[in-house]
Protein backbone atom coordinates (compact mmCIF):
# COMPACT_ATOMS: atom_id res chain seq x y z
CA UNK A 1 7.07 14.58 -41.98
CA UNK A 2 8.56 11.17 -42.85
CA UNK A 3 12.30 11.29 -43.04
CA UNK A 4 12.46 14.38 -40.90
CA UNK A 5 14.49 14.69 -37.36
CA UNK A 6 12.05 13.47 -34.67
CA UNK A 7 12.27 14.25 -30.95
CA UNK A 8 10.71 12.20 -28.51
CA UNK A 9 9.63 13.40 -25.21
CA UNK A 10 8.79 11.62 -22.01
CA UNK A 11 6.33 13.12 -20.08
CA UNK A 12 6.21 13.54 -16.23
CA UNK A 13 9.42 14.97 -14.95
CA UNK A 14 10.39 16.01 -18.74
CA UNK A 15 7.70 18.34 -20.39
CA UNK A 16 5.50 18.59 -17.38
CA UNK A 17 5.84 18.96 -13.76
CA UNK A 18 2.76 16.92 -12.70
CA UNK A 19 4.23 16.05 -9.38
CA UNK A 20 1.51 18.52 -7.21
CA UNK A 21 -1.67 16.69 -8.90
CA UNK A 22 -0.12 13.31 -8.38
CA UNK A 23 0.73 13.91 -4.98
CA UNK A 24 -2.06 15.72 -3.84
CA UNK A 25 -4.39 12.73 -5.96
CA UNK A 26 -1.83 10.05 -3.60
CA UNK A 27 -2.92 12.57 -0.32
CA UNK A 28 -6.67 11.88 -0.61
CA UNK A 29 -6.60 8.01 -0.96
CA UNK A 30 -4.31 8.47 2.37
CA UNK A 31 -6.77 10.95 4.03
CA UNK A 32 -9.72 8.20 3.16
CA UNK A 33 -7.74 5.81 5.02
CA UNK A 34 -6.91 7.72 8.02
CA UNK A 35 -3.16 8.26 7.29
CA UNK A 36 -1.11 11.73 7.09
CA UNK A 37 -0.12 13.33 3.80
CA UNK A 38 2.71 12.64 2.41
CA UNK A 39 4.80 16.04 1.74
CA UNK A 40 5.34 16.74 -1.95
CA UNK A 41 9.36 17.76 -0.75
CA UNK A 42 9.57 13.71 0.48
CA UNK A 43 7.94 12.13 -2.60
CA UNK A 44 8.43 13.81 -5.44
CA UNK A 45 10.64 11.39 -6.93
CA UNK A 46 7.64 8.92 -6.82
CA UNK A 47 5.82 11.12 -9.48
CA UNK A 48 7.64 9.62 -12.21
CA UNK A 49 7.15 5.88 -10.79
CA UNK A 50 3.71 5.05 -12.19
CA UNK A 51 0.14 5.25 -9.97
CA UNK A 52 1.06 1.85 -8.04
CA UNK A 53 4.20 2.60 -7.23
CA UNK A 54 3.62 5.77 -5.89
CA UNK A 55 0.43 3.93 -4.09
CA UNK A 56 2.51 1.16 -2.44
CA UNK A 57 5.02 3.77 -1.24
CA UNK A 58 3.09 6.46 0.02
CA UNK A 59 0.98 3.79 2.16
CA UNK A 60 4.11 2.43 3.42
CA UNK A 61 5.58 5.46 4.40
CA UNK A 62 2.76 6.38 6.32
CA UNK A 63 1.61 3.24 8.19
CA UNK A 64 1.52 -0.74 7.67
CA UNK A 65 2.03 -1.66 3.56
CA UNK A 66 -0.63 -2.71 1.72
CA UNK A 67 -1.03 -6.17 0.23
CA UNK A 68 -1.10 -6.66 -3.65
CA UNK A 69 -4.91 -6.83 -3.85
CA UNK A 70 -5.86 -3.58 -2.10
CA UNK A 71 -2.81 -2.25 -4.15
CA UNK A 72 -5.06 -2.80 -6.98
CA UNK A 73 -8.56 -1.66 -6.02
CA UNK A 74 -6.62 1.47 -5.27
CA UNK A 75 -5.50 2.18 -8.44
CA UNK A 76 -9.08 3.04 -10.39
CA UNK A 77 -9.71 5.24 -7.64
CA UNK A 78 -6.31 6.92 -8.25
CA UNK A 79 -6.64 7.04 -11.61
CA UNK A 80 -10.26 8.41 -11.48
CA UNK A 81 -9.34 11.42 -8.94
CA UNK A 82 -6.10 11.92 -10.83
CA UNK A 83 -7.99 12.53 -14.21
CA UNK A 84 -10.63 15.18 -12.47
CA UNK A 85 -7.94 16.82 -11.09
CA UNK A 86 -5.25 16.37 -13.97
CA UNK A 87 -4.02 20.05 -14.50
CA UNK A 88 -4.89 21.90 -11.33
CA UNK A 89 -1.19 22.60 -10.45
CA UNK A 90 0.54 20.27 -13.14
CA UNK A 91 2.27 22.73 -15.87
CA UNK A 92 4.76 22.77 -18.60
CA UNK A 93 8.40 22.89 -17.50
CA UNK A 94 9.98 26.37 -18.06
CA UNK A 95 10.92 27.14 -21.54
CA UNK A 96 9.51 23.76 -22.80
CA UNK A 97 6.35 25.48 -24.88
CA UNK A 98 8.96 27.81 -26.87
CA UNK A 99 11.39 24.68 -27.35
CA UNK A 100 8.70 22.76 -29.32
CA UNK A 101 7.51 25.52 -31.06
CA UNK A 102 11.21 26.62 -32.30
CA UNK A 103 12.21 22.79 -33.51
CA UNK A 104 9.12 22.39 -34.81
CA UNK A 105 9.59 25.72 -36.63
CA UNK A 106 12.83 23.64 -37.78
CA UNK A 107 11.05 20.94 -39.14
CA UNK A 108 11.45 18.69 -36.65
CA UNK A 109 8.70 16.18 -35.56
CA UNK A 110 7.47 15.35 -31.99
CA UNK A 111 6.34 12.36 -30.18
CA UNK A 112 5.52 11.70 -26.87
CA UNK A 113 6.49 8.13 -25.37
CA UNK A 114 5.59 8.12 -21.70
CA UNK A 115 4.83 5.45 -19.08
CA UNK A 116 1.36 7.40 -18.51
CA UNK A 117 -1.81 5.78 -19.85
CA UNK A 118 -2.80 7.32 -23.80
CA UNK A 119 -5.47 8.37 -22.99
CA UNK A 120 -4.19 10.48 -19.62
CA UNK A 121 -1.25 11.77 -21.37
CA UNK A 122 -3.41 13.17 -24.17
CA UNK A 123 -5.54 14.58 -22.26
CA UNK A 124 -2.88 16.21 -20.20
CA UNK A 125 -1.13 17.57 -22.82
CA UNK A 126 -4.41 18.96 -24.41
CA UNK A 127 -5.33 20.90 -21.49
CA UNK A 128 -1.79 22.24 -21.20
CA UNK A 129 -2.35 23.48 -24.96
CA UNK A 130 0.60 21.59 -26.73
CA UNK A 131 -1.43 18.21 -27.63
CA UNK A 132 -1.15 19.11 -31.69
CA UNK A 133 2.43 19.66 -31.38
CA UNK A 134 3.24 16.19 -31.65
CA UNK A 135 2.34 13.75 -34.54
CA UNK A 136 2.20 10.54 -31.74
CA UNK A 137 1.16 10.55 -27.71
CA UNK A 138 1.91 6.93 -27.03
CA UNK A 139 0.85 6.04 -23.25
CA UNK A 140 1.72 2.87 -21.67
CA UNK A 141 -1.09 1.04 -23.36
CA UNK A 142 -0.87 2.01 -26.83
CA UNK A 143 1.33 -0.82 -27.66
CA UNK A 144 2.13 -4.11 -26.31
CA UNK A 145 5.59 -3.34 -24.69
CA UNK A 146 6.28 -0.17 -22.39
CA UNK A 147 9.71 1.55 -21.47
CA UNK A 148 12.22 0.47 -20.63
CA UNK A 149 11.43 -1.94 -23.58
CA UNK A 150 12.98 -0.05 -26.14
CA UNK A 151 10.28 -0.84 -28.67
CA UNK A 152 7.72 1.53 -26.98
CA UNK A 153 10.42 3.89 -28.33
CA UNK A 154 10.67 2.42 -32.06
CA UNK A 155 7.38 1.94 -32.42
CA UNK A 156 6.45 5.50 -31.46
CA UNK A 157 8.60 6.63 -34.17
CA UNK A 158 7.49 4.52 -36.23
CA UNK A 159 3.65 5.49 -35.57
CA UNK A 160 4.87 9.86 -36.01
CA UNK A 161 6.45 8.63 -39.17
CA UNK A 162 9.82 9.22 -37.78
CA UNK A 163 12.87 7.19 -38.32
CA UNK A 164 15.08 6.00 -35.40
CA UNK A 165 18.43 6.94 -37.31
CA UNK A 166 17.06 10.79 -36.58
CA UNK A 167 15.91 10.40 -33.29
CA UNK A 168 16.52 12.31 -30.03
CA UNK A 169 14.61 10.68 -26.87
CA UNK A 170 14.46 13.74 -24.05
CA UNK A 171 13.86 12.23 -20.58
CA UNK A 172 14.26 12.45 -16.88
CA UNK A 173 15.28 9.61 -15.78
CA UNK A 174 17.00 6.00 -15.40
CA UNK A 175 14.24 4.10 -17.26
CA UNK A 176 13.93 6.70 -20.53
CA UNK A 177 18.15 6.71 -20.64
CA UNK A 178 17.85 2.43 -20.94
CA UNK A 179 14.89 2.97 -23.53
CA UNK A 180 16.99 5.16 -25.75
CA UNK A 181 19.96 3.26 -25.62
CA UNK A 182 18.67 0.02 -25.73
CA UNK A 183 16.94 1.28 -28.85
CA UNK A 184 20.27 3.34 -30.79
CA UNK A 185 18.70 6.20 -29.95
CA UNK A 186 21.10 8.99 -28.28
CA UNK A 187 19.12 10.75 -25.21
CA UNK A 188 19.01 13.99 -23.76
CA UNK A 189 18.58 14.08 -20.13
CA UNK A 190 16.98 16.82 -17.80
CA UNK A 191 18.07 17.36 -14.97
CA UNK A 192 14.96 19.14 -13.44
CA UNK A 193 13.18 16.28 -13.35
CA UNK A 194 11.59 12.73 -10.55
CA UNK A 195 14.88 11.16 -9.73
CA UNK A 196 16.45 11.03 -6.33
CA UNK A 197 19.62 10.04 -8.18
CA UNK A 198 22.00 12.57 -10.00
CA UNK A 199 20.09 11.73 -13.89
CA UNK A 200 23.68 12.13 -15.08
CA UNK A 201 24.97 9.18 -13.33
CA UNK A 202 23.12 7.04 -16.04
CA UNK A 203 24.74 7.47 -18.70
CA UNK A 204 22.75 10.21 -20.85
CA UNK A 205 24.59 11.57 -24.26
CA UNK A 206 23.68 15.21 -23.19
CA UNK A 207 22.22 17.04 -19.47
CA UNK A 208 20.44 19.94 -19.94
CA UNK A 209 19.41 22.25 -16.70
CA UNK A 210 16.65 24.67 -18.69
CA UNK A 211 14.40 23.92 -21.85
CA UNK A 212 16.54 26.55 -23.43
CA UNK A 213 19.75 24.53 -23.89
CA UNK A 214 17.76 21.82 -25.62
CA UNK A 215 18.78 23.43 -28.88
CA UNK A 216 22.42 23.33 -28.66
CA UNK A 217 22.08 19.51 -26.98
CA UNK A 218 20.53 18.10 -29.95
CA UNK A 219 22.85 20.45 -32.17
CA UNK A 220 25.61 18.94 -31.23
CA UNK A 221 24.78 14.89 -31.33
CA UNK A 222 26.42 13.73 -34.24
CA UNK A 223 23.34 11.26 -34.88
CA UNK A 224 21.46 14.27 -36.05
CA UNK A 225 22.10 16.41 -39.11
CA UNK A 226 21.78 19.64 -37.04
CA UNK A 227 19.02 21.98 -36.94
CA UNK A 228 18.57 24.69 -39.56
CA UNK A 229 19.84 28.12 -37.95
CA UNK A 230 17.89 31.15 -38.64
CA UNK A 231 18.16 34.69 -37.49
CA UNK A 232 15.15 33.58 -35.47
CA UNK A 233 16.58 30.22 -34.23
CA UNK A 234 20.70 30.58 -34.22
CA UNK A 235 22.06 28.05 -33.02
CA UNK A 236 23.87 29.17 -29.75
């Protein structure tokens, strides 16, 4: 809907908690290699890294680091045991599949703009049954740039139809808050989400705790007209 308020969600950490596949993807490169797991209580803020990162980290935690090059002919295998196993454990974060459905209800329109590849994060999102609620799922390949650049942010906006004036960017952590502001865009922060840091030390406009104070949050930025209230959707 082109001149309607748009939401933009990042992914891991934000709509999903896809730290358990990640992890246990992460466990059985170290298993191959004869190293111990990793536990998902010491890594979770890795889930929201990227696939090298976590790679790099979870090797060094657990023995010598690897070089560069066997960083990389890790990460197919990653990727290709991460997509079998892409929705074992991963699920929507509490309250999130009601919040979409209620702004979208509002006339709102959805994006995704995540650091995960297009084609993962679609496919994620379609087994977790939410994939047609947003008019763009832009990975970290579908354009040129990626966040933090803020034009991975503009340009998914751009590609729902959206305008930035009426955007919202919802993340989880220090990279989606730079993204957003970097781009004009005010951001709504979850606290839930991969950072070992408090997410509110970063500067967010709004923190939110549950999926069901997202309402209120983007309510009360004044860069959005706020959202219709209905007997079904009052805004409190």
């Amino acid at each position: 809907m082109v001149g309607a308020p748009i939401l933009v969600f990042d992914l891991d950490g934000t709509l999903a908690d896809t730290a358990g596949d990640l992890i246990a993807t992460l466990g059985v490169l170290l298993e191959r290699d004869g190293r111990a797991a990793v536990p998902l209580s010491a890594v979770r803020a890795l889930a929201g890294a990227g696939a090298r990162a976590m790679i790099e980290r979870g090797f060094a935690a657990t023995g010598a680091p690897l070089a560069p090059e066997r960083v990389e002919e890790l990460f197919p295998v990653f990727i290709d045991h991460y997509r079998e196993r892409i929705a074992v454990e991963t699920r929507l974060f509490p309250g999130a599949e009601a919040a979409l459905a209620r702004f979208a209800e509002a006339g709102f329109t959805l994006a995704v703009c995540t650091n995960k590849s297009e084609e993962l994060a679609f496919l994620l999102l379609e087994r977790l049954g939410v994939a047609e609620r947003f008019a763009a799922i832009c990975g970290r390949d579908t354009f040129p740039v990626h966040k933090p650049d803020p034009r991975a942010l503009t340009l998914t906006i751009d590609k729902a139809g959206g305008r930035a004036d009426r955007a919202v960017m919802i993340g989880d952590s220090q990279t989606d808050i730079a993204t957003a502001k970097n781009a004009g865009v005010p951001v709504v922060a979850v606290d839930f989400g991969y950072t070992d840091i408090a997410v509110s030390s970063f500067g967010p406009d709004r923190v939110i705790s549950h999926f069901d104070q997202l309402w209120q949050a983007v309510a009360s930025l004044r860069a959005l007209e706020a959202p219709t209230c209905t007997e079904a959707s009052p805004c409190t």
